[in-house]
C-alpha atoms as a PDB file:
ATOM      1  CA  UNK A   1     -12.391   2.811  15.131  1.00  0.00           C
ATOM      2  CA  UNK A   2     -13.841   2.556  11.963  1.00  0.00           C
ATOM      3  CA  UNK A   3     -12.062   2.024   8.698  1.00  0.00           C
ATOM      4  CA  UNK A   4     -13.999   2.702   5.480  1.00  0.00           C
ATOM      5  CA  UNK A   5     -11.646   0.842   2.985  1.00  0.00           C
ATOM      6  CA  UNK A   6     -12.275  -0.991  -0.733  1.00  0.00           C
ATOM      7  CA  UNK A   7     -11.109  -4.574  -0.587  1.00  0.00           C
ATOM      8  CA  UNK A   8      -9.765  -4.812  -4.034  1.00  0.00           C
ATOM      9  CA  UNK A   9      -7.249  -1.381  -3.062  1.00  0.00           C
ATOM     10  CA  UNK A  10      -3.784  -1.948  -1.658  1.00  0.00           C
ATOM     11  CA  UNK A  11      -4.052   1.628  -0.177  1.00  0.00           C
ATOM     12  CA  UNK A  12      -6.959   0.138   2.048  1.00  0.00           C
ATOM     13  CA  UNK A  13      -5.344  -3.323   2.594  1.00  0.00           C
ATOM     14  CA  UNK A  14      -2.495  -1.613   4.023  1.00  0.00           C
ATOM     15  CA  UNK A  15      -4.248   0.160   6.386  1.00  0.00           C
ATOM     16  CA  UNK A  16      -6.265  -2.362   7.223  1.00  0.00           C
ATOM     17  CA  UNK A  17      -2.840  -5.331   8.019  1.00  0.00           C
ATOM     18  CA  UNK A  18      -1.448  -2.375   9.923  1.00  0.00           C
ATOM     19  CA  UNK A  19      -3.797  -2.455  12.581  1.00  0.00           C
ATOM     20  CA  UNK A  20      -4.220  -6.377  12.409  1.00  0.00           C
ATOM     21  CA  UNK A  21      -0.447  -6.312  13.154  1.00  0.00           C
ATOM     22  CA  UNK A  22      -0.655  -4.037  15.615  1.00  0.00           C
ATOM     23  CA  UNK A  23      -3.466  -5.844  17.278  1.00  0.00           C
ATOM     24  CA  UNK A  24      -5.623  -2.291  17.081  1.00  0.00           C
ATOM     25  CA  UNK A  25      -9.371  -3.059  17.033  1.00  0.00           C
ATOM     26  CA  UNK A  26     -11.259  -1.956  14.569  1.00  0.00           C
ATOM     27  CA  UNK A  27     -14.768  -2.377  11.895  1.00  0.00           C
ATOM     28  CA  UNK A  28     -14.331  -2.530   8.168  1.00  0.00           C
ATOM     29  CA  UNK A  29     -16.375  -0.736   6.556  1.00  0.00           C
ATOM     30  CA  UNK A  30     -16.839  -2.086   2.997  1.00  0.00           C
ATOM     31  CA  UNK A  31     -16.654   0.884   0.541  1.00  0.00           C
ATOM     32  CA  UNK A  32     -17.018  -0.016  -3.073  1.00  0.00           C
ATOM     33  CA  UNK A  33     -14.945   2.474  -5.402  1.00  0.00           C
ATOM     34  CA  UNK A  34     -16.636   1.079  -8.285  1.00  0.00           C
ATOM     35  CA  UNK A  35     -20.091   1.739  -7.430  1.00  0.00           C
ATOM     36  CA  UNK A  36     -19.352   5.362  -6.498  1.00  0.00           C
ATOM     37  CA  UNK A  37     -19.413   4.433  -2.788  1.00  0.00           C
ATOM     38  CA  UNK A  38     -16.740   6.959  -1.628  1.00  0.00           C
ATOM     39  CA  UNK A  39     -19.191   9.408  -3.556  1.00  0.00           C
ATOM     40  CA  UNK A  40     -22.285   9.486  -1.487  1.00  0.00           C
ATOM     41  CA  UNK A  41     -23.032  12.553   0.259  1.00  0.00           C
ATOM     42  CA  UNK A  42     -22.755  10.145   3.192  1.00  0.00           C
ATOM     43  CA  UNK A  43     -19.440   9.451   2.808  1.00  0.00           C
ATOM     44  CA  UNK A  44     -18.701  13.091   1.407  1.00  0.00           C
ATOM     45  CA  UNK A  45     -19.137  13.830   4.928  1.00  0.00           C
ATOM     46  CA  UNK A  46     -16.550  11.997   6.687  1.00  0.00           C
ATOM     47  CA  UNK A  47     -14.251  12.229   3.763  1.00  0.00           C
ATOM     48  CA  UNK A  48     -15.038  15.574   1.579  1.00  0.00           C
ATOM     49  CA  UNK A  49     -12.435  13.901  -0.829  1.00  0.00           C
ATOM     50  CA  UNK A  50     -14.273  11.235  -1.843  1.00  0.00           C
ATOM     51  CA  UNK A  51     -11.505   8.827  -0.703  1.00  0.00           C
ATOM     52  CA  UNK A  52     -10.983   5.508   0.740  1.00  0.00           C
ATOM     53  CA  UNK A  53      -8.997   4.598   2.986  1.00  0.00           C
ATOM     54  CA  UNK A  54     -10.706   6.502   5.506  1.00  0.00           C
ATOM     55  CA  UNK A  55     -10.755   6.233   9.572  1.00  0.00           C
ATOM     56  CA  UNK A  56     -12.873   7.304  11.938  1.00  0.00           C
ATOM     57  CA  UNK A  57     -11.535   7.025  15.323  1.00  0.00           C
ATOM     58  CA  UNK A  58     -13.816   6.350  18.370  1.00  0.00           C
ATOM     59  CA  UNK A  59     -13.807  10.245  19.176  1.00  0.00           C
ATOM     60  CA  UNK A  60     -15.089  11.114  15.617  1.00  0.00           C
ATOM     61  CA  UNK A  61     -11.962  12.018  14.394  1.00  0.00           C
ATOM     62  CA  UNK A  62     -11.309  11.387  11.373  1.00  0.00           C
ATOM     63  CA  UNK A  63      -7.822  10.302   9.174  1.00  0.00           C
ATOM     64  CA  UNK A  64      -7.374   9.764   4.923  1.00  0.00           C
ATOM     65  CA  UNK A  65      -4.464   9.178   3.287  1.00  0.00           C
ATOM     66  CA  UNK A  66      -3.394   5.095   3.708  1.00  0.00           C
ATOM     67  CA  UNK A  67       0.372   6.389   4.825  1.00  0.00           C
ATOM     68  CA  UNK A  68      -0.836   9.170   7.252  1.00  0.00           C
ATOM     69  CA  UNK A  69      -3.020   6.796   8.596  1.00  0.00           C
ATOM     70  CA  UNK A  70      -0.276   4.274   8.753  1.00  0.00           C
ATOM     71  CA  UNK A  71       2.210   6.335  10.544  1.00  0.00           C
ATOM     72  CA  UNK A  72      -0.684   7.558  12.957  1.00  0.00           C
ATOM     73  CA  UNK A  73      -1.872   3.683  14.056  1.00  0.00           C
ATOM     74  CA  UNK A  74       1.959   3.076  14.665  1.00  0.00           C
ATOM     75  CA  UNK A  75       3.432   5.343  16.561  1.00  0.00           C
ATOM     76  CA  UNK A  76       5.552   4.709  19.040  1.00  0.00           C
ATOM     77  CA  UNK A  77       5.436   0.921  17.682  1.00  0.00           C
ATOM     78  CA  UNK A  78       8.751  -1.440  16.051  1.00  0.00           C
ATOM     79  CA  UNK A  79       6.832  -0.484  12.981  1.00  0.00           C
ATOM     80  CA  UNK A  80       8.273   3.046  12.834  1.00  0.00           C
ATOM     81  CA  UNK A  81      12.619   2.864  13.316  1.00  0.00           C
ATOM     82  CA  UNK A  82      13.503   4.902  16.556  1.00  0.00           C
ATOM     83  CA  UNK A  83      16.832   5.889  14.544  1.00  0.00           C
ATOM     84  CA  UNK A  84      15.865   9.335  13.108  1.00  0.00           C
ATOM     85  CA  UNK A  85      17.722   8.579  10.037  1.00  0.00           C
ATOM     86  CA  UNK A  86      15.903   5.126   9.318  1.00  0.00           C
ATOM     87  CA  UNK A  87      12.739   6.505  10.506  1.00  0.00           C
ATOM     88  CA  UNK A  88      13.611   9.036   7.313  1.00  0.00           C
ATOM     89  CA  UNK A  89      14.418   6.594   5.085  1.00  0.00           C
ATOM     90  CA  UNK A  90      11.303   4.576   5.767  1.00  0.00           C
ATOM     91  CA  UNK A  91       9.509   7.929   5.089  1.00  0.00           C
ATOM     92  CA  UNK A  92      11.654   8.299   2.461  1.00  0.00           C
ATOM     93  CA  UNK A  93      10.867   4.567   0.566  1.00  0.00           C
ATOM     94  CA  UNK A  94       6.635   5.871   1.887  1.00  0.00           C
ATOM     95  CA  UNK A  95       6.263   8.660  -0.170  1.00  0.00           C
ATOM     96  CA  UNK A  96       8.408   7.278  -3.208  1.00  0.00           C
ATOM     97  CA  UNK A  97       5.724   4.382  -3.270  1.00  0.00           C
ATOM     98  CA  UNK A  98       2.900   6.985  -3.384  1.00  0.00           C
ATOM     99  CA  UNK A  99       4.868   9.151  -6.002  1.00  0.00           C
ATOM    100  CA  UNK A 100       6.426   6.188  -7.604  1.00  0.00           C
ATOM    101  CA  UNK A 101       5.108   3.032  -7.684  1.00  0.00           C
ATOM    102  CA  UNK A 102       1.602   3.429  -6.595  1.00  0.00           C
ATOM    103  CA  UNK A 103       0.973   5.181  -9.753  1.00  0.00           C
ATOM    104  CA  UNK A 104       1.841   2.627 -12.576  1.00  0.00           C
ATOM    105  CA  UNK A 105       1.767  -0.745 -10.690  1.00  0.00           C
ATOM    106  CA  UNK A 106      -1.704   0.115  -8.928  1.00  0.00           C
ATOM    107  CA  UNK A 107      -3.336   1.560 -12.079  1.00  0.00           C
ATOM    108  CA  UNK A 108      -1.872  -0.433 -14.594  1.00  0.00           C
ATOM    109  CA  UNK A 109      -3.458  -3.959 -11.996  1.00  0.00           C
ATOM    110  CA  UNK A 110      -6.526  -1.554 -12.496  1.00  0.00           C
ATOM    111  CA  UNK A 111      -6.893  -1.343 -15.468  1.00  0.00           C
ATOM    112  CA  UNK A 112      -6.390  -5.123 -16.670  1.00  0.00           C
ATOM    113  CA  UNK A 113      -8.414  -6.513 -13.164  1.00  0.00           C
ATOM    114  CA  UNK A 114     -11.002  -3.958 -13.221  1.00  0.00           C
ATOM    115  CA  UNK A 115     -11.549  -2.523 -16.627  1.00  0.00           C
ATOM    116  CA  UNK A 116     -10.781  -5.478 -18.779  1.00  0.00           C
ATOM    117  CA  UNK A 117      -7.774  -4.233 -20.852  1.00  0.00           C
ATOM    118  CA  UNK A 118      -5.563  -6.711 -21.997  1.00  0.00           C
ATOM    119  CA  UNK A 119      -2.073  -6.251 -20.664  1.00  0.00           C
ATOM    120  CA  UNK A 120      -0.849  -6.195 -24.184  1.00  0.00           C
ATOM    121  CA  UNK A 121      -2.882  -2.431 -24.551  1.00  0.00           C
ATOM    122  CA  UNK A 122      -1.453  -1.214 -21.421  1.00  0.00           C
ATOM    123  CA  UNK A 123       0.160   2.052 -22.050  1.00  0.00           C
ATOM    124  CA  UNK A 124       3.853   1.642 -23.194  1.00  0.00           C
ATOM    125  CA  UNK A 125       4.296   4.597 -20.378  1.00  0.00           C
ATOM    126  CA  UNK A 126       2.683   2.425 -17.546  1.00  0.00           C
ATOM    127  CA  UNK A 127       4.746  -0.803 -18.260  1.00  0.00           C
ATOM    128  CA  UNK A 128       7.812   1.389 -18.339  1.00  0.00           C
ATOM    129  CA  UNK A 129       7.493   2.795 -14.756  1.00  0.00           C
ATOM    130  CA  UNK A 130       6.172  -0.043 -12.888  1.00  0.00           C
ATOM    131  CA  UNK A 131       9.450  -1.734 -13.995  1.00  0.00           C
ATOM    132  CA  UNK A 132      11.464   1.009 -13.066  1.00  0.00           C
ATOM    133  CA  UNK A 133       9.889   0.860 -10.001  1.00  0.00           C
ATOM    134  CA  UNK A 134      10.849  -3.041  -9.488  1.00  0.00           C
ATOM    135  CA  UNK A 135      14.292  -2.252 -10.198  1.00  0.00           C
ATOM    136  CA  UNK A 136      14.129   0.388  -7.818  1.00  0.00           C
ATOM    137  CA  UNK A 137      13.105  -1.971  -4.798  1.00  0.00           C
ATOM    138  CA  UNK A 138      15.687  -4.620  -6.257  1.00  0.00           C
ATOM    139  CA  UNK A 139      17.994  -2.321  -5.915  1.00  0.00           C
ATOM    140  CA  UNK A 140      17.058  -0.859  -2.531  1.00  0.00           C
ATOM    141  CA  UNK A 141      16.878  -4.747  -0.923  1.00  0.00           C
ATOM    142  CA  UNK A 142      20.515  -5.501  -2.439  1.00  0.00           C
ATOM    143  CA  UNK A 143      21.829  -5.740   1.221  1.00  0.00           C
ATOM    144  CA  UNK A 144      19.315  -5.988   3.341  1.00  0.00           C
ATOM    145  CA  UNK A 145      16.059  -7.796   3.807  1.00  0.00           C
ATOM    146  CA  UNK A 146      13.584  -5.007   4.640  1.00  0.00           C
ATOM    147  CA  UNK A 147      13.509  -1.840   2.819  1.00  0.00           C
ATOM    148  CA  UNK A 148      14.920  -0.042   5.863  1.00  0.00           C
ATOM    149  CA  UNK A 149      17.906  -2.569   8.116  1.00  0.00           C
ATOM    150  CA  UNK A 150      16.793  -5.881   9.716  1.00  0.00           C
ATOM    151  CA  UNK A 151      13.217  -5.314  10.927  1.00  0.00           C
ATOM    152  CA  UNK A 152       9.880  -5.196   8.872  1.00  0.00           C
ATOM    153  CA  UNK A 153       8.319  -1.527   9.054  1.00  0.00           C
ATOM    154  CA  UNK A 154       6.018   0.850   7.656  1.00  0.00           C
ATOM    155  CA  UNK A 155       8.048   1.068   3.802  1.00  0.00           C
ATOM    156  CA  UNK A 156       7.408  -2.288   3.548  1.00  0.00           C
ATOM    157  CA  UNK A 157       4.115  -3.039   4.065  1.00  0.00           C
ATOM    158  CA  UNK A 158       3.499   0.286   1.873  1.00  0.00           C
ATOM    159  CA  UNK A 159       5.245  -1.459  -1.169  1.00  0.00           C
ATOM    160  CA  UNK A 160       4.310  -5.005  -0.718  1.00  0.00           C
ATOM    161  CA  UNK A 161       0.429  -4.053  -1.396  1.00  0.00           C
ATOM    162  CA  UNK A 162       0.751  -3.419  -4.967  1.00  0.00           C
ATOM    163  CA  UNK A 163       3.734  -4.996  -5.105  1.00  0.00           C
ATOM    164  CA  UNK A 164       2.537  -8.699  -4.387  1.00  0.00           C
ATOM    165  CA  UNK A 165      -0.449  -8.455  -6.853  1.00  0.00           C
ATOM    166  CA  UNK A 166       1.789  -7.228  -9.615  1.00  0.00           C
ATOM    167  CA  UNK A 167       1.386 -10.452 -11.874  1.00  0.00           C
ATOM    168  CA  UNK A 168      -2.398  -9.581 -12.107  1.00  0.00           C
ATOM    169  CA  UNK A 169      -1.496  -7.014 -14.579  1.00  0.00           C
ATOM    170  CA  UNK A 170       1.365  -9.313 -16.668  1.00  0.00           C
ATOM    171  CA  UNK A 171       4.387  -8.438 -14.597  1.00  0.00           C
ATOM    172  CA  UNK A 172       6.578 -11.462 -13.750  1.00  0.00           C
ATOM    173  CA  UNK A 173       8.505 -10.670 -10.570  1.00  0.00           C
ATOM    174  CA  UNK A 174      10.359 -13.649 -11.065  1.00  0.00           C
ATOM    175  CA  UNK A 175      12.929 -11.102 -13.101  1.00  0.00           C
ATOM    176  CA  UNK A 176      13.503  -9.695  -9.423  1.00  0.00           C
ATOM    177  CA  UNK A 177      14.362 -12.116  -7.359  1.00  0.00           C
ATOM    178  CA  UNK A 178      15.295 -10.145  -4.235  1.00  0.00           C
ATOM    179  CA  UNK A 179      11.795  -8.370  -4.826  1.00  0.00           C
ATOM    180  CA  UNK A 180       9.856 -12.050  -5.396  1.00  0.00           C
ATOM    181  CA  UNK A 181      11.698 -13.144  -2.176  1.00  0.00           C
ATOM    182  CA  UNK A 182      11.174 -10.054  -0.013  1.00  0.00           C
ATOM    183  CA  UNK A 183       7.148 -10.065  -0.851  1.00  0.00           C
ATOM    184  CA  UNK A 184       7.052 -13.647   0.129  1.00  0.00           C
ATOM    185  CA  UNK A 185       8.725 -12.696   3.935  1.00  0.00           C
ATOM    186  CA  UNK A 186       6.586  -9.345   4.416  1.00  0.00           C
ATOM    187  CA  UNK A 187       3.278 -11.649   3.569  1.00  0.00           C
ATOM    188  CA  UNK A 188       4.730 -14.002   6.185  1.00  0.00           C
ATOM    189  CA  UNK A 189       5.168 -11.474   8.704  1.00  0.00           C
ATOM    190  CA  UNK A 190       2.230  -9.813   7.698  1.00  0.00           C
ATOM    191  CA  UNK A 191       0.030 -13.636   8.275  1.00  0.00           C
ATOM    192  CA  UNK A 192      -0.957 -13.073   4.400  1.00  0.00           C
END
């Protein structure tokens, strides 16, 4: 398979240490967002969204969206609970990061890494949300240390991406430290 992915996005990365986990073979395909890559009537092709991540399986199938593609590489893996009501719940925790999480920690990392704002102009609205959204996961890992019971799956290598690259855009996790430690064990199981 073929995964068309930007380095520098935790929407590719995930994709991309989900089938490195999973020991699923595959070539990455460099796709720079910032040169209009993912807008080439190339890629248009494979992806009509313009998006990356994007897969294209061996059959010429192809897959967007970093969780679908996720959920598709590991099924019927320890990734995905076999308890309906965890595998909910790690659904659950998947499309709160996309809805979220994704949307203030990723952008505001964007926009201080890859458009040179200083944190200190970050919008007030930004700053506001991606804390929320480490409170929420402090919260969430009060008893446990995965998102979802004992066992690392799909929820948390969704969060850790942005998560772990936070302090690039002037968040100190160290203000949750069941968040700090919890990045530090999925990028262990994860061979970050």
């Amino acid at each position: 398979m073929k995964v068309y992915g930007d380095s520098i996005s935790g929407n590719c990365l995930k994709v991309k240490w989900t089938a490195e986990l999973l020991g699923r073979p595959f070539e990455w395909i460099e796709t720079d967002i910032t040169k209009g890559e993912s807008r080439t009537s190339a890629f248009l092709a494979i992806n009509p969204a313009g998006q990356v991540p994007t897969v294209v399986f061996d059959d010429g199938r192809t897959l967007a969206q970093s969780n679908a593609i996720m959920l598709h590489l590991a099924e019927g893996s320890a990734l995905i609970p076999a308890d309906a009501y965890d595998r909910a719940r790690m659904l659950e925790w998947m499309f709160w990061e996309q809805y979220s999480h994704e949307p203030y920690v990723a952008v505001a990392r964007f926009k201080v890494v890859y458009e040179g704002l200083p944190v200190a102009d970050l919008e007030p609205r930004l700053i506001e949300r991606s804390h929320a959204a480490f409170v929420r996961l402090e919260t969430g890992l009060a008893d446990r240390p995965y998102l979802v019971g004992d066992h690392l799956s799909l929820a948390d290598v969704a969060l850790v991406a942005y998560t772990r690259v936070a302090h690039e855009a002037g968040f100190d996790l160290a203000q949750y430290p069941r968040v700090k430690t919890w990045v530090t064990r999925v990028e262990e199981a994860l061979g970050l």
